[in-house]
Protein backbone atom coordinates (compact mmCIF):
# COMPACT_ATOMS: atom_id res chain seq x y z
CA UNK A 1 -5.90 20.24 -13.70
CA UNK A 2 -5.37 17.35 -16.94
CA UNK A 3 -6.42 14.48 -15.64
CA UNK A 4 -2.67 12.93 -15.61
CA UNK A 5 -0.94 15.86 -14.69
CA UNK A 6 1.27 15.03 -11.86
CA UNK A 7 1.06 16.77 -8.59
CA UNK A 8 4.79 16.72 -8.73
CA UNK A 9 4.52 19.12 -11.63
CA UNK A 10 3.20 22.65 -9.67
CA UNK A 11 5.45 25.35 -8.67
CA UNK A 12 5.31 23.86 -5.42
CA UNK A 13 5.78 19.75 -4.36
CA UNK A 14 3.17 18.24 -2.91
CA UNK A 15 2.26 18.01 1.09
CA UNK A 16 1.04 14.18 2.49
CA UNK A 17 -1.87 15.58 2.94
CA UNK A 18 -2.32 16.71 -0.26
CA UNK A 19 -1.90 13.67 -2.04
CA UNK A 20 -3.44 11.66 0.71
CA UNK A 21 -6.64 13.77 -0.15
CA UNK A 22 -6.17 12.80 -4.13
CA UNK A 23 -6.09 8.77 -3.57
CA UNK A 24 -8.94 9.14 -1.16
CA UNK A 25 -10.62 11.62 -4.12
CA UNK A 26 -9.74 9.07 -6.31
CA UNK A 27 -11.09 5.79 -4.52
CA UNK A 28 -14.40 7.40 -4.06
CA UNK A 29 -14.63 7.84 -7.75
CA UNK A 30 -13.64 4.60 -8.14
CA UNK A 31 -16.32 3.27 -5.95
CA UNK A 32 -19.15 5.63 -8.12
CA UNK A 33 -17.64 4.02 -11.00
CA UNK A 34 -17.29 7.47 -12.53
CA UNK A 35 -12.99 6.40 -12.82
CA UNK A 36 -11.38 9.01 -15.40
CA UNK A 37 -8.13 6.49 -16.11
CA UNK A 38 -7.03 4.49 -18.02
CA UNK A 39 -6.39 6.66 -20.76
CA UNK A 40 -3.01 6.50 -22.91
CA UNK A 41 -2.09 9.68 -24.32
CA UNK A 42 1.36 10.07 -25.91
CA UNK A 43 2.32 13.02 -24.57
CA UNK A 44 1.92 11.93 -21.06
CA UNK A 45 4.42 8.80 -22.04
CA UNK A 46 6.97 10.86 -23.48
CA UNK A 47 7.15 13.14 -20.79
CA UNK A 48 7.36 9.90 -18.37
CA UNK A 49 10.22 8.26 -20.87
CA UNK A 50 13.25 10.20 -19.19
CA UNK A 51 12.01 10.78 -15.85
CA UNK A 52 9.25 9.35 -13.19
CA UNK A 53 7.45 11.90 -10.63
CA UNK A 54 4.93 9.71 -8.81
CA UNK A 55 3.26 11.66 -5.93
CA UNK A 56 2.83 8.32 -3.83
CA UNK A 57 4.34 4.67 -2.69
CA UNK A 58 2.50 1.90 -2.10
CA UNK A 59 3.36 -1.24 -0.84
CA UNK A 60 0.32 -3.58 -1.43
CA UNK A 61 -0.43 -7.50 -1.64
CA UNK A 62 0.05 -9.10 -4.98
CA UNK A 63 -3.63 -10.03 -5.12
CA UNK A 64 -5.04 -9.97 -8.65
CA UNK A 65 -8.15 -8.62 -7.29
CA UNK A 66 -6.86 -5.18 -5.69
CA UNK A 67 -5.10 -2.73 -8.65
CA UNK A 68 -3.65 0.31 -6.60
CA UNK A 69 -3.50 2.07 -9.90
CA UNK A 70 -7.23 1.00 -10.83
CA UNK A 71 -8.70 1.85 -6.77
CA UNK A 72 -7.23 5.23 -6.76
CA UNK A 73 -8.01 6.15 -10.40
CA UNK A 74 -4.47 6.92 -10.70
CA UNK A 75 -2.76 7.24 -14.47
CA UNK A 76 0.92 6.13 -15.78
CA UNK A 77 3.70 7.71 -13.68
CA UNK A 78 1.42 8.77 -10.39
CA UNK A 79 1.89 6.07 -8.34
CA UNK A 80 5.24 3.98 -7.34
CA UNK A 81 3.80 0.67 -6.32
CA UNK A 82 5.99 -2.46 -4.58
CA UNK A 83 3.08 -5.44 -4.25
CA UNK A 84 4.07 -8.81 -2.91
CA UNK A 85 1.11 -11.43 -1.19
CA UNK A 86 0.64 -10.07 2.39
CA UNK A 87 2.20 -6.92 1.88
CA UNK A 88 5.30 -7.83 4.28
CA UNK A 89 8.57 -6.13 4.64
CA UNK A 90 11.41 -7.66 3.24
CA UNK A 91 14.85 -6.48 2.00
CA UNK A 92 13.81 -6.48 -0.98
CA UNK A 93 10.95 -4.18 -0.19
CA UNK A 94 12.69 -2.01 1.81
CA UNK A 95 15.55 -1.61 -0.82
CA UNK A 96 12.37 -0.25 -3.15
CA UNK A 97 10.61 1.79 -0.54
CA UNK A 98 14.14 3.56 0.54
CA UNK A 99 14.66 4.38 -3.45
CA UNK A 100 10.85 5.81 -3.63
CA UNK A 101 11.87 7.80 -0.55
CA UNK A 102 15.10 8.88 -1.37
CA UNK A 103 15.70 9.41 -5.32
CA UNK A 104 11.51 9.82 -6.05
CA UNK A 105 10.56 11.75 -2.99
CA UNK A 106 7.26 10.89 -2.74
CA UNK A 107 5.67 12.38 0.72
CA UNK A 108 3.53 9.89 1.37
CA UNK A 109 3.76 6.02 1.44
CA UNK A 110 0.93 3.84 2.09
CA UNK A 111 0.72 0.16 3.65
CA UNK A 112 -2.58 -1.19 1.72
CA UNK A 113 -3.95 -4.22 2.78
CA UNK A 114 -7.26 -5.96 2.04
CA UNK A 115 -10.62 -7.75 3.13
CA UNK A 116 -10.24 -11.33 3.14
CA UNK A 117 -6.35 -11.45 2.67
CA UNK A 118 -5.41 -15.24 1.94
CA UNK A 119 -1.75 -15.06 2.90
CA UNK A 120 -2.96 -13.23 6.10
CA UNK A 121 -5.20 -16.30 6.54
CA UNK A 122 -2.53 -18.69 5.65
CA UNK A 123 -0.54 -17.22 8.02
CA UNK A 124 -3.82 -17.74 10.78
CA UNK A 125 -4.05 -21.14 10.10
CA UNK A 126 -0.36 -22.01 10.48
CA UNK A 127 -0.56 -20.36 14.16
CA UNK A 128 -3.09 -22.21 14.72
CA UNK A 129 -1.19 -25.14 14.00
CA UNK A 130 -3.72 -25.98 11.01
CA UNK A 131 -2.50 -27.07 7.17
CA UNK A 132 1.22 -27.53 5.75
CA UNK A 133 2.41 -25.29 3.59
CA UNK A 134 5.68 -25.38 1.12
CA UNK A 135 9.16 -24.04 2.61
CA UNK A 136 9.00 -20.78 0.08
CA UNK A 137 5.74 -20.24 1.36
CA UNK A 138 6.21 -21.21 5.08
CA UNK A 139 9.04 -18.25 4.76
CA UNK A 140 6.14 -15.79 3.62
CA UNK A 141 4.20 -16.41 6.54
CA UNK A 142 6.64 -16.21 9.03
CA UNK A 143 6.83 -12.62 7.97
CA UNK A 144 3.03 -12.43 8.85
CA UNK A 145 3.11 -14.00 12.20
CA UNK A 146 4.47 -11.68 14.50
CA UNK A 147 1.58 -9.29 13.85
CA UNK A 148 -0.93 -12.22 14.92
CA UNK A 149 0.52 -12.44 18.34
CA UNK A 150 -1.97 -9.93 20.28
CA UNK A 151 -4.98 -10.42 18.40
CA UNK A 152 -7.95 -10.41 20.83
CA UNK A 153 -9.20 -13.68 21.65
CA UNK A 154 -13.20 -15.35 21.34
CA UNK A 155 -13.46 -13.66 17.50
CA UNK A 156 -15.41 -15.35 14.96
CA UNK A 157 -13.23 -16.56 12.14
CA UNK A 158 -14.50 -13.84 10.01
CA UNK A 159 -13.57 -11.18 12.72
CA UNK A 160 -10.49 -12.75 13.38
CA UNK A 161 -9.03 -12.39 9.95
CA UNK A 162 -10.24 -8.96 9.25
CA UNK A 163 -8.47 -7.81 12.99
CA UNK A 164 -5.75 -10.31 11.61
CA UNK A 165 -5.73 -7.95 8.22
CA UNK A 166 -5.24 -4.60 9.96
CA UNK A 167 -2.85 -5.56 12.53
CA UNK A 168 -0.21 -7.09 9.94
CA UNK A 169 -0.70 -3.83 7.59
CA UNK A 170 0.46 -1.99 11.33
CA UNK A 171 3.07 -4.54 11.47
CA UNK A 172 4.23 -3.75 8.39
CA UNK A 173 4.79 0.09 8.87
CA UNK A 174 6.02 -1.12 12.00
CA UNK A 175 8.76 -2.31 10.89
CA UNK A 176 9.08 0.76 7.65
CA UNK A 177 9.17 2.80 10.57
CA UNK A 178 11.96 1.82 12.24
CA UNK A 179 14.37 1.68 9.51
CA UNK A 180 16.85 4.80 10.18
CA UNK A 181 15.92 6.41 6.82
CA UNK A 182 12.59 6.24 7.25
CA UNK A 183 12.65 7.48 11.11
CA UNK A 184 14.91 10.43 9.92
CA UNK A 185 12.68 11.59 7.30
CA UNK A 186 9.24 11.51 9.66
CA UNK A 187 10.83 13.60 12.23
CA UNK A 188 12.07 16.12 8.95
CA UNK A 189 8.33 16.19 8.15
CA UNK A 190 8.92 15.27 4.73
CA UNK A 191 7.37 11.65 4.59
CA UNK A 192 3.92 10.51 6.16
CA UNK A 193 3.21 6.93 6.42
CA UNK A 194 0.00 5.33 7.01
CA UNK A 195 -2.09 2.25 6.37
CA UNK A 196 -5.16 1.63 4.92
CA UNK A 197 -7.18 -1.53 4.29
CA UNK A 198 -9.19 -2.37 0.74
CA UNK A 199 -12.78 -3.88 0.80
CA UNK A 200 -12.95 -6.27 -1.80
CA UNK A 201 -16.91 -5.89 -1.73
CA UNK A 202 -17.44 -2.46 -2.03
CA UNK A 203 -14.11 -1.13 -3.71
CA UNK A 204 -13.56 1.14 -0.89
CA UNK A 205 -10.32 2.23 1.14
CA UNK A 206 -10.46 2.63 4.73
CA UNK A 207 -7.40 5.00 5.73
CA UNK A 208 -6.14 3.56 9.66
CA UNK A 209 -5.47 6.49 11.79
């Protein structure tokens, strides 16, 4: 297969499990450093001009420092990526993830978060009563906060945050998951949704079960 060709270009559209086995090919490519994108070739833009076929959505935090594009080794038009800092729901979100789900089609849709998160840890310190932050802000974290509320207690800070990481990206599809659109098309089969968390040391994706 070229490099860029789309999955969504076969005979036949792509399963979740397909393309859940190309971003995972891809990361560990990444993490070889043996990456095949980016590459620009002008052919692959004009036949992305008229029309987009990504095979994935991801909804990922706005950190600089974590590329979905650049971690999977993914090229223009393969991914359909929605980042904001924490990687919370909001209507906004959802509005982008419905589109992805309903006009794009993508099969699967990942929730990526990452080591060392800071809005997660903003969102730790202001349950913990610790540091003020502006009312823009403040709203961000209270978007966080309900996924803090069963973390296990007597963790080291370090611990804490990284348990704090995984159980606001499962807060996250939490919520995806109960949105009626996205509940209808799980039971159909046609739309898998998992979460995964990004080690900013290492450059590898761990996939949550």
């Amino acid at each position: 297969m070229p490099p860029q060709m789309s999955l969504r270009a076969h005979a036949h559209p792509p399963t979740a499990a397909d393309v859940l086995a190309r971003l995972k090919a891809g990361n560990e490519r990444f993490v070889r450093g043996e990456a095949r994108f980016p590459t620009v070739q002008k052919e692959i833009l004009a036949s992305l001009a008229n029309e987009q076929r990504p095979y994935a959505t991801i909804l990922g935090c706005s950190d600089s420092r974590v590329p979905p594009e650049l971690i999977f080794d993914a090229g223009f038009g393969e991914l359909f990526i929605v980042r904001v800092a924490g990687n919370v729901v909001s209507p906004g979100v959802l509005g982008s993830l419905h589109y992805a789900a309903i006009h794009l089609g993508t099969p699967l849709f990942v929730v990526l978060g990452h080591e060392r998160c800071g809005a997660v840890s903003a969102a730790l310190d202001a349950s913990h009563g610790d540091g003020e932050q502006s009312a823009p802000i403040g709203r961000l974290l209270n978007k966080i906060r309900p996924a803090l509320r069963h973390l296990p207690s007597g963790l080291s800070p370090e611990a804490e945050l990284d348990a704090a990481v995984e159980a606001n990206v499962r807060w996250s599809m939490q919520q995806i998951r109960e949105t009626p659109e996205a509940r209808a098309r799980i039971e159909e089969g046609v739309l898998k949704l998992v979460g995964a968390r990004y080690d900013l040391d290492t450059g590898e994706v761990t996939f949550y079960d």
